[in-house]
PDB file of N, CA and C in Angstrom:
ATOM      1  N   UNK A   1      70.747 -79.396 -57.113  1.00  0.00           N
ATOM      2  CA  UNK A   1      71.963 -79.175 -57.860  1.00  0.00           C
ATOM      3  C   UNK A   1      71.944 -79.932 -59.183  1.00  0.00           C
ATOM      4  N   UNK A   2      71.579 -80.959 -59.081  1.00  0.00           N
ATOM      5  CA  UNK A   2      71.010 -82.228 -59.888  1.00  0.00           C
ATOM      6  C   UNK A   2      70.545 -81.420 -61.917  1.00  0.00           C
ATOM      7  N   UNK A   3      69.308 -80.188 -60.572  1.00  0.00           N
ATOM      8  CA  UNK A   3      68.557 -79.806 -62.366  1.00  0.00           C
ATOM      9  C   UNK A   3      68.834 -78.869 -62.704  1.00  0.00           C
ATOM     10  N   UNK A   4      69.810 -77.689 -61.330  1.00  0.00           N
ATOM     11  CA  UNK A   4      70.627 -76.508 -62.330  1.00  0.00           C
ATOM     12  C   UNK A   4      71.589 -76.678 -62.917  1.00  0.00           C
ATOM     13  N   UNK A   5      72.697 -77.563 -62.687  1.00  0.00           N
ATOM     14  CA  UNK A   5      73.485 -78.260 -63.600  1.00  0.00           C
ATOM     15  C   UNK A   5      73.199 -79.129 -65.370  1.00  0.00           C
ATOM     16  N   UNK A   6      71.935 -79.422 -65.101  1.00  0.00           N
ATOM     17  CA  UNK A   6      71.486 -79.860 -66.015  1.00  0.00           C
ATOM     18  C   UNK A   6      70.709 -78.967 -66.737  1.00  0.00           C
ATOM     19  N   UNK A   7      70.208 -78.157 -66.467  1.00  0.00           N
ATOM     20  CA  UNK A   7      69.278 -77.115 -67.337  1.00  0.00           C
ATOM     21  C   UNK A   7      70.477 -76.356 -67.846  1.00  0.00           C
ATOM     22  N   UNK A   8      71.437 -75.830 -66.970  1.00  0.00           N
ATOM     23  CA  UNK A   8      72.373 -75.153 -67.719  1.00  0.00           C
ATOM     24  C   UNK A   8      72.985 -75.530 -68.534  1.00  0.00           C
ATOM     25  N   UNK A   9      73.208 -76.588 -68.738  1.00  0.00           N
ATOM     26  CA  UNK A   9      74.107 -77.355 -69.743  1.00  0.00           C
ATOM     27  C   UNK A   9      73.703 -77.483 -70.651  1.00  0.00           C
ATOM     28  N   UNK A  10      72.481 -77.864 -71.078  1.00  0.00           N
ATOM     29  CA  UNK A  10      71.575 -78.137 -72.016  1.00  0.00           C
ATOM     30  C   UNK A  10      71.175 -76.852 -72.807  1.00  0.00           C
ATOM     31  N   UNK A  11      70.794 -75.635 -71.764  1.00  0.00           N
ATOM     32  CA  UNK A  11      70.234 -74.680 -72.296  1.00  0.00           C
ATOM     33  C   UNK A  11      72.115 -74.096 -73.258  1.00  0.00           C
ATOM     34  N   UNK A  12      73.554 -74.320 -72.596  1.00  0.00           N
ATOM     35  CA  UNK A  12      74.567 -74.034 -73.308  1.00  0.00           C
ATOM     36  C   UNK A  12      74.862 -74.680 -74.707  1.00  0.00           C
ATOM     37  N   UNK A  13      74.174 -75.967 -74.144  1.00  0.00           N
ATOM     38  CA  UNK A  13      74.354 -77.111 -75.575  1.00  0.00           C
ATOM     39  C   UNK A  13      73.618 -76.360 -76.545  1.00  0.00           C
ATOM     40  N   UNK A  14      72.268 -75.771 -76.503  1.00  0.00           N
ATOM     41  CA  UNK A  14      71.942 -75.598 -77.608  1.00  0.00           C
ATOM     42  C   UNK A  14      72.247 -74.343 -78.076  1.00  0.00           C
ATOM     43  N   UNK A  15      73.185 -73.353 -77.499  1.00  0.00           N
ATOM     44  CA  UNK A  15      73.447 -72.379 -78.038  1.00  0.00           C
ATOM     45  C   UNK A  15      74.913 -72.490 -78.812  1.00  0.00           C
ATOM     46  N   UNK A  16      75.306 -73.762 -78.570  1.00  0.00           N
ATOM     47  CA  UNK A  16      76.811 -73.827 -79.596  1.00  0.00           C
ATOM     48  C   UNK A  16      75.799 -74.523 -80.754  1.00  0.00           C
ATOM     49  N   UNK A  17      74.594 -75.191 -80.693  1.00  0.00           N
ATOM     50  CA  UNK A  17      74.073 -75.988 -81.862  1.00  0.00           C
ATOM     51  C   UNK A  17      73.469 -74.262 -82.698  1.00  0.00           C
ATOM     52  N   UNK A  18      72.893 -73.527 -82.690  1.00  0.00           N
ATOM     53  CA  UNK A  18      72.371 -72.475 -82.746  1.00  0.00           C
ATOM     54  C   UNK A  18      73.614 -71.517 -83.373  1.00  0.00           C
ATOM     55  N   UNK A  19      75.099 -71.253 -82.854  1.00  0.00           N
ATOM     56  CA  UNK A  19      75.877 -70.947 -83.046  1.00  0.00           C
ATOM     57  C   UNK A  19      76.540 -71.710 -84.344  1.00  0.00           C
ATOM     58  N   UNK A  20      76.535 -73.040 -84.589  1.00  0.00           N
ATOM     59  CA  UNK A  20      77.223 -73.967 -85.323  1.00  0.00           C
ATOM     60  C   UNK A  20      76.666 -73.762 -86.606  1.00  0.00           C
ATOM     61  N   UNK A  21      75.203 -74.143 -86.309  1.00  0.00           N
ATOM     62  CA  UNK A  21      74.194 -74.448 -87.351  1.00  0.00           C
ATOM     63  C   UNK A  21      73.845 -73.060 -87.870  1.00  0.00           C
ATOM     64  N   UNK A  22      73.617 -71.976 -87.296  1.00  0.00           N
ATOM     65  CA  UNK A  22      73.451 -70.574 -87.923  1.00  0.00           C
ATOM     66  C   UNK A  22      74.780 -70.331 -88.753  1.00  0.00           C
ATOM     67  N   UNK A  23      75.847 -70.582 -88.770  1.00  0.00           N
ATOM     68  CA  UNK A  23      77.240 -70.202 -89.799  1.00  0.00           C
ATOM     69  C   UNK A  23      77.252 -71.149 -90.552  1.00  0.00           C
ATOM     70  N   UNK A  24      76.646 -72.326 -90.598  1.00  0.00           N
ATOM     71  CA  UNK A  24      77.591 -73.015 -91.521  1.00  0.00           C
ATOM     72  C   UNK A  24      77.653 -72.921 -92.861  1.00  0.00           C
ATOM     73  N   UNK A  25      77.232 -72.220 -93.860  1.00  0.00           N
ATOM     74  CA  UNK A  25      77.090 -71.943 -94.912  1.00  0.00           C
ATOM     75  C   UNK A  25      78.002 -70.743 -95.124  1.00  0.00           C
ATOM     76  N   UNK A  26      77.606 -69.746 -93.605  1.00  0.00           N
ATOM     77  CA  UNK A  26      78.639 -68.579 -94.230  1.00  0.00           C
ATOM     78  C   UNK A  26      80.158 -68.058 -94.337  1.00  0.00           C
ATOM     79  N   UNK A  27      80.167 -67.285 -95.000  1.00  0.00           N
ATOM     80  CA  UNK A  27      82.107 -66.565 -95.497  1.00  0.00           C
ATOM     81  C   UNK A  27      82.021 -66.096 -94.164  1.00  0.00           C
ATOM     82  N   UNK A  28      83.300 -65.810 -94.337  1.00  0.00           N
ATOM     83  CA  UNK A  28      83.645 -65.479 -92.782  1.00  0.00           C
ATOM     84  C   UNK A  28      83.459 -63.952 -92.450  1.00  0.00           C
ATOM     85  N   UNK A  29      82.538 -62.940 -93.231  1.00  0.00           N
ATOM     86  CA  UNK A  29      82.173 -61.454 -93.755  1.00  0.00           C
ATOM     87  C   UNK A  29      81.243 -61.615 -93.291  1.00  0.00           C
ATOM     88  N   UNK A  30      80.473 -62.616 -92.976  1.00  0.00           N
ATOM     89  CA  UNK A  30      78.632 -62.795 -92.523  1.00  0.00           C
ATOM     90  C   UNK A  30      78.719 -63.471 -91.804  1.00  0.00           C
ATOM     91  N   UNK A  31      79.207 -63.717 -90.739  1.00  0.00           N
ATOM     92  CA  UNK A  31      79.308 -64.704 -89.756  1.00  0.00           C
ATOM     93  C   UNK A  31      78.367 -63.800 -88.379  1.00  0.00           C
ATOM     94  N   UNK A  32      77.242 -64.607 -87.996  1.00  0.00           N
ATOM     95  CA  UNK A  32      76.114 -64.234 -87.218  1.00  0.00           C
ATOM     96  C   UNK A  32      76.247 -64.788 -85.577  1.00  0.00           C
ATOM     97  N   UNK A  33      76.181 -63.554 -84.398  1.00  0.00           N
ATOM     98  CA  UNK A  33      76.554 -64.408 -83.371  1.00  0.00           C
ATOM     99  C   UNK A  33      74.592 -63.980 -82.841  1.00  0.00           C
ATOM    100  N   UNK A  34      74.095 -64.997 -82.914  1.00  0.00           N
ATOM    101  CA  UNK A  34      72.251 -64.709 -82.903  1.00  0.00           C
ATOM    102  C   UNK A  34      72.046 -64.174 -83.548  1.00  0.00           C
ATOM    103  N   UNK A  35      71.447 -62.402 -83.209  1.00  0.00           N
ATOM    104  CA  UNK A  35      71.293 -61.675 -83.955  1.00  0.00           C
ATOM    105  C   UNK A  35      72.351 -60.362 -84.358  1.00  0.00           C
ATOM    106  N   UNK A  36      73.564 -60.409 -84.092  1.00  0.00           N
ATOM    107  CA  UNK A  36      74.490 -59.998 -84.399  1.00  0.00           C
ATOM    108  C   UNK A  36      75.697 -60.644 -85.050  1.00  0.00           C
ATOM    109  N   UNK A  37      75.793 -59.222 -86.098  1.00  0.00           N
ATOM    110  CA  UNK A  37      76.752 -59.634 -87.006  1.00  0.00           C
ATOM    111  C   UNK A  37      77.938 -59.365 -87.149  1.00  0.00           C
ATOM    112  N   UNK A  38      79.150 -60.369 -86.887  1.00  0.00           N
ATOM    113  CA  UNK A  38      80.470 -60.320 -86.510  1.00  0.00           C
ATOM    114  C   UNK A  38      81.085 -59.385 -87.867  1.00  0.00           C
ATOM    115  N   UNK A  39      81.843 -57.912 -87.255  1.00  0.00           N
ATOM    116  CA  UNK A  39      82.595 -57.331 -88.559  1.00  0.00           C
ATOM    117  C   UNK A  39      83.508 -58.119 -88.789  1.00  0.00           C
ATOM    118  N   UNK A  40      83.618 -57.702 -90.254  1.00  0.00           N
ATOM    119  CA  UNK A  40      84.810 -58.587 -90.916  1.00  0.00           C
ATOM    120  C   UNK A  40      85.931 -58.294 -90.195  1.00  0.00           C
ATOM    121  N   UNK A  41      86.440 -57.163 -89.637  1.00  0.00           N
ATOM    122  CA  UNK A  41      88.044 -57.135 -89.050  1.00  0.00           C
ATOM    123  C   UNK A  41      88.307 -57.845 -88.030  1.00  0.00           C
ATOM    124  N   UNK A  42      87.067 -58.409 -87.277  1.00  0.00           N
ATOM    125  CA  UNK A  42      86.961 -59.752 -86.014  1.00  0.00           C
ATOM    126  C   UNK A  42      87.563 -60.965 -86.573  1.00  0.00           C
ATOM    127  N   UNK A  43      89.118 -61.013 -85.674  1.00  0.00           N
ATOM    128  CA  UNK A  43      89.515 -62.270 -86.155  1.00  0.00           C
ATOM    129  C   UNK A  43      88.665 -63.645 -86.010  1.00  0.00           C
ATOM    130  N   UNK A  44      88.831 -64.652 -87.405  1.00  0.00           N
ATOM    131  CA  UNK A  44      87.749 -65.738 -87.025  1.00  0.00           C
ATOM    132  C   UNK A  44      88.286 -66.670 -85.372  1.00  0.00           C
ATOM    133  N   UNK A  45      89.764 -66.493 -85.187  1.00  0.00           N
ATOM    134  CA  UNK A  45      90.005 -66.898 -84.109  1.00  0.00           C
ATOM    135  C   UNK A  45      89.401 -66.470 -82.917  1.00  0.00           C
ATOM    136  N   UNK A  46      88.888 -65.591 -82.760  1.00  0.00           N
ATOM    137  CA  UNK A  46      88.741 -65.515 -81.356  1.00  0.00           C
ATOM    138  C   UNK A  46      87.163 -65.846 -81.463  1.00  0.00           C
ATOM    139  N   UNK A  47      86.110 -65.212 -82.383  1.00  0.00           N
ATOM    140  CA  UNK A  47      84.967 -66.355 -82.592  1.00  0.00           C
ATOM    141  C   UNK A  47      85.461 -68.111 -82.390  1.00  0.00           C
ATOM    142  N   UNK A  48      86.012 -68.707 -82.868  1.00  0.00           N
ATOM    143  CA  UNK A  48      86.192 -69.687 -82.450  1.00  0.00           C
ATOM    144  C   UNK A  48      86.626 -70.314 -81.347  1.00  0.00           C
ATOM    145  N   UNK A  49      87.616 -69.605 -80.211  1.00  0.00           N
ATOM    146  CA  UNK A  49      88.164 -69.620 -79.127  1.00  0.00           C
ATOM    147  C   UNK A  49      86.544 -69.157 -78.497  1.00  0.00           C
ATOM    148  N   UNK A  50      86.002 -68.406 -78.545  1.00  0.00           N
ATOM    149  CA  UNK A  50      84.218 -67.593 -77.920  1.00  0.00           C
ATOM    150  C   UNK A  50      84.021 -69.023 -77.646  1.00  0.00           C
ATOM    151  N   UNK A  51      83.680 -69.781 -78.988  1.00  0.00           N
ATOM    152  CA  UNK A  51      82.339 -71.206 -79.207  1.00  0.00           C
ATOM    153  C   UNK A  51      83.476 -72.050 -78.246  1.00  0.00           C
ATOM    154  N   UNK A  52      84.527 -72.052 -78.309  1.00  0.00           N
ATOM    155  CA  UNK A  52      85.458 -73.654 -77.598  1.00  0.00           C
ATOM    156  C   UNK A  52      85.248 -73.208 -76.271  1.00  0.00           C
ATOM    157  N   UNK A  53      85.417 -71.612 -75.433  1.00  0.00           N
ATOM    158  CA  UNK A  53      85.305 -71.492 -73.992  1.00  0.00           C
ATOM    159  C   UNK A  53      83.485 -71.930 -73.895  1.00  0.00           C
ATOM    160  N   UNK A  54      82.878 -71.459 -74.768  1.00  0.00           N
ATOM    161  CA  UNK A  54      81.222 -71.788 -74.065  1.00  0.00           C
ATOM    162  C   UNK A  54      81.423 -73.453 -74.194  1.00  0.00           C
ATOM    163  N   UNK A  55      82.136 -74.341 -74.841  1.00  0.00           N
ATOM    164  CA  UNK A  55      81.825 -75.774 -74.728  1.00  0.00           C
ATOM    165  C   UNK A  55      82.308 -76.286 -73.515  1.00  0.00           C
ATOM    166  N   UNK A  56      83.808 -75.504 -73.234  1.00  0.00           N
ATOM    167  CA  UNK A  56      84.471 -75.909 -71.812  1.00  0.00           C
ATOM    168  C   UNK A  56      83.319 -75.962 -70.864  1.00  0.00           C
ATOM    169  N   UNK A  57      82.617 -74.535 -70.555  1.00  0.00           N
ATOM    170  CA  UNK A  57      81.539 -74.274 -69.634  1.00  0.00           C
ATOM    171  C   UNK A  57      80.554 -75.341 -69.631  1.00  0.00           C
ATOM    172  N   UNK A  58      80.157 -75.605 -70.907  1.00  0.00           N
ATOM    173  CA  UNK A  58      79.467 -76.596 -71.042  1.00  0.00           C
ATOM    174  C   UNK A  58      79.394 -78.021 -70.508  1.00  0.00           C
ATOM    175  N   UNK A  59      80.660 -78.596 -70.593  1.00  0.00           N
ATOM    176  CA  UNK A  59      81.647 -79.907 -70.340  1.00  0.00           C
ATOM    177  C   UNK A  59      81.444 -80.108 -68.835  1.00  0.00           C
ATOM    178  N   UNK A  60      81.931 -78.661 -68.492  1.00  0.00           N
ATOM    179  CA  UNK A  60      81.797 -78.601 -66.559  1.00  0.00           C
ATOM    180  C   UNK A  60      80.738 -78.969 -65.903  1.00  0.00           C
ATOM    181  N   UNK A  61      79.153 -78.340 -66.631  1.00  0.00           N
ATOM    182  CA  UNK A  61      78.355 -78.455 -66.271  1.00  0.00           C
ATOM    183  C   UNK A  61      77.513 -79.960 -66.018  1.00  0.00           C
ATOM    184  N   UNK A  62      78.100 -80.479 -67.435  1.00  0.00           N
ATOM    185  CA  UNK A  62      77.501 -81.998 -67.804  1.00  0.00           C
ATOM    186  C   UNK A  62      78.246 -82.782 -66.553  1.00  0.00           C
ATOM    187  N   UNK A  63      79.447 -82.354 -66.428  1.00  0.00           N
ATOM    188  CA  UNK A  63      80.090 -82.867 -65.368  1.00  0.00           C
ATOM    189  C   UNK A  63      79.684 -83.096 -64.014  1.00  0.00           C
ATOM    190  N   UNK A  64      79.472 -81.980 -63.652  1.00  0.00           N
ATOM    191  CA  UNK A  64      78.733 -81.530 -62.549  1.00  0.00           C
ATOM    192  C   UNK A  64      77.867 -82.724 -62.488  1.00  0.00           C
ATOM    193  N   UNK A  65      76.749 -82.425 -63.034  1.00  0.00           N
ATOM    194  CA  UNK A  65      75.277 -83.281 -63.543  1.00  0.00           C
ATOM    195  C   UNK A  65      76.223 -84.824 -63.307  1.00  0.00           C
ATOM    196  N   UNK A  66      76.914 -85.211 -64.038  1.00  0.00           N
ATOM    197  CA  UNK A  66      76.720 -86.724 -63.764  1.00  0.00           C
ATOM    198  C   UNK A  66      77.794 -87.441 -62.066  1.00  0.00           C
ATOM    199  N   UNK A  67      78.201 -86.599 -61.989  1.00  0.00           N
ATOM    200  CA  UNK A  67      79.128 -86.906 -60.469  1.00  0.00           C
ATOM    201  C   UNK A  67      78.004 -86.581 -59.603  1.00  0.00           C
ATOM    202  N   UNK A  68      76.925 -85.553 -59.897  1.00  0.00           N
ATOM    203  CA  UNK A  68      75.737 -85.799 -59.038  1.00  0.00           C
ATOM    204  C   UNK A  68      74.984 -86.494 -58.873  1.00  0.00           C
ATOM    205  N   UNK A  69      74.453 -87.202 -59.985  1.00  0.00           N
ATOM    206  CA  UNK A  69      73.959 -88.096 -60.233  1.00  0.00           C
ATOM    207  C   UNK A  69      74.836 -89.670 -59.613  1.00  0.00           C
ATOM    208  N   UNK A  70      76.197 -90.140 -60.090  1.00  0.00           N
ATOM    209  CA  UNK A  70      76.547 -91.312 -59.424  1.00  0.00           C
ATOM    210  C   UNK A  70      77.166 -91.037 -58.087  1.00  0.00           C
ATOM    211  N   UNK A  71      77.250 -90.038 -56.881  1.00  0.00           N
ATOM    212  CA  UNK A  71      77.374 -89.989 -55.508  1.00  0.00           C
ATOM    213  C   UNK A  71      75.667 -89.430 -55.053  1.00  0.00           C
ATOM    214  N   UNK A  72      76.051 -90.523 -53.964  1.00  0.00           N
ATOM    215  CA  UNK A  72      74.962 -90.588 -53.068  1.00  0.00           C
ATOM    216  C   UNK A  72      75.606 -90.055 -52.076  1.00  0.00           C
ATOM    217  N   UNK A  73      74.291 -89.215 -51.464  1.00  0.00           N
ATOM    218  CA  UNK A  73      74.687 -88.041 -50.369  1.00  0.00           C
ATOM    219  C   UNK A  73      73.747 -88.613 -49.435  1.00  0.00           C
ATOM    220  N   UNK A  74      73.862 -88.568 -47.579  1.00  0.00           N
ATOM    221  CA  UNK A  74      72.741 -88.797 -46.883  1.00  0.00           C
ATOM    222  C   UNK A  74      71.766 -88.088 -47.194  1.00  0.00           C
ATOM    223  N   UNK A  75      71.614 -86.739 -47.218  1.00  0.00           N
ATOM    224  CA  UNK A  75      70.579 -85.859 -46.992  1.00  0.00           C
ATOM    225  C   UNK A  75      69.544 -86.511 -48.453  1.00  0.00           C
ATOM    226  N   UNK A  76      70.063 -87.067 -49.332  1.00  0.00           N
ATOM    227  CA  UNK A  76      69.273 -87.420 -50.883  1.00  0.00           C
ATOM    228  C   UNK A  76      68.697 -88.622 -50.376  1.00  0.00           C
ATOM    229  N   UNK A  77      69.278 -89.370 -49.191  1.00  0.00           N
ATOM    230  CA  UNK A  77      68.552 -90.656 -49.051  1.00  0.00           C
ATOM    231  C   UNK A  77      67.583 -90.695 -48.247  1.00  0.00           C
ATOM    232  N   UNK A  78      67.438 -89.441 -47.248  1.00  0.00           N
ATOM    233  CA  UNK A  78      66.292 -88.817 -46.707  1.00  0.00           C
ATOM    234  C   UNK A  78      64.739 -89.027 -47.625  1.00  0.00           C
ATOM    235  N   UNK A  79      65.121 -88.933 -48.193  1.00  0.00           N
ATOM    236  CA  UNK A  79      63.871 -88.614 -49.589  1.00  0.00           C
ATOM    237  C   UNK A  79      63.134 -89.828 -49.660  1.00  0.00           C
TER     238      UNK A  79
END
């Protein structure tokens, strides 16, 4: 649980960095979600509400990851 929590998170982290870092230069007419390009009549709100729900997801995950990390379970002390 330990490294799907953690791979997922990480692999989410870098798609808001990817997301962040691909716009930041542009008008809000060229705004790129990867390789697609947001039409202008797409409010910038709900692109932005998109990037804040993938960080929530994100948050959960890291979460996950570290409450796994500080509880100790018997079956982990097996090991």
């Amino acid at each position: 649980m330990k490294a799907f929590s953690l791979s997922i998170s990480v692999i989410l982290t870098v798609l808001i960095l990817i997301l962040a870092f691909g716009n930041i230069g542009a008008q809000m007419s060229f705004v790129n979600i990867l390789f697609w390009e947001v039409p202008s009549s797409m409010s910038p709100t709900i692109l932005i509400l998109l990037i804040a729900f993938i960080g929530i997801i994100t948050g959960l995950f890291y979460g996950m990851f570290f409450r796994a990390i500080t509880t100790n379970t018997e079956e982990e002390e097996d090991f």
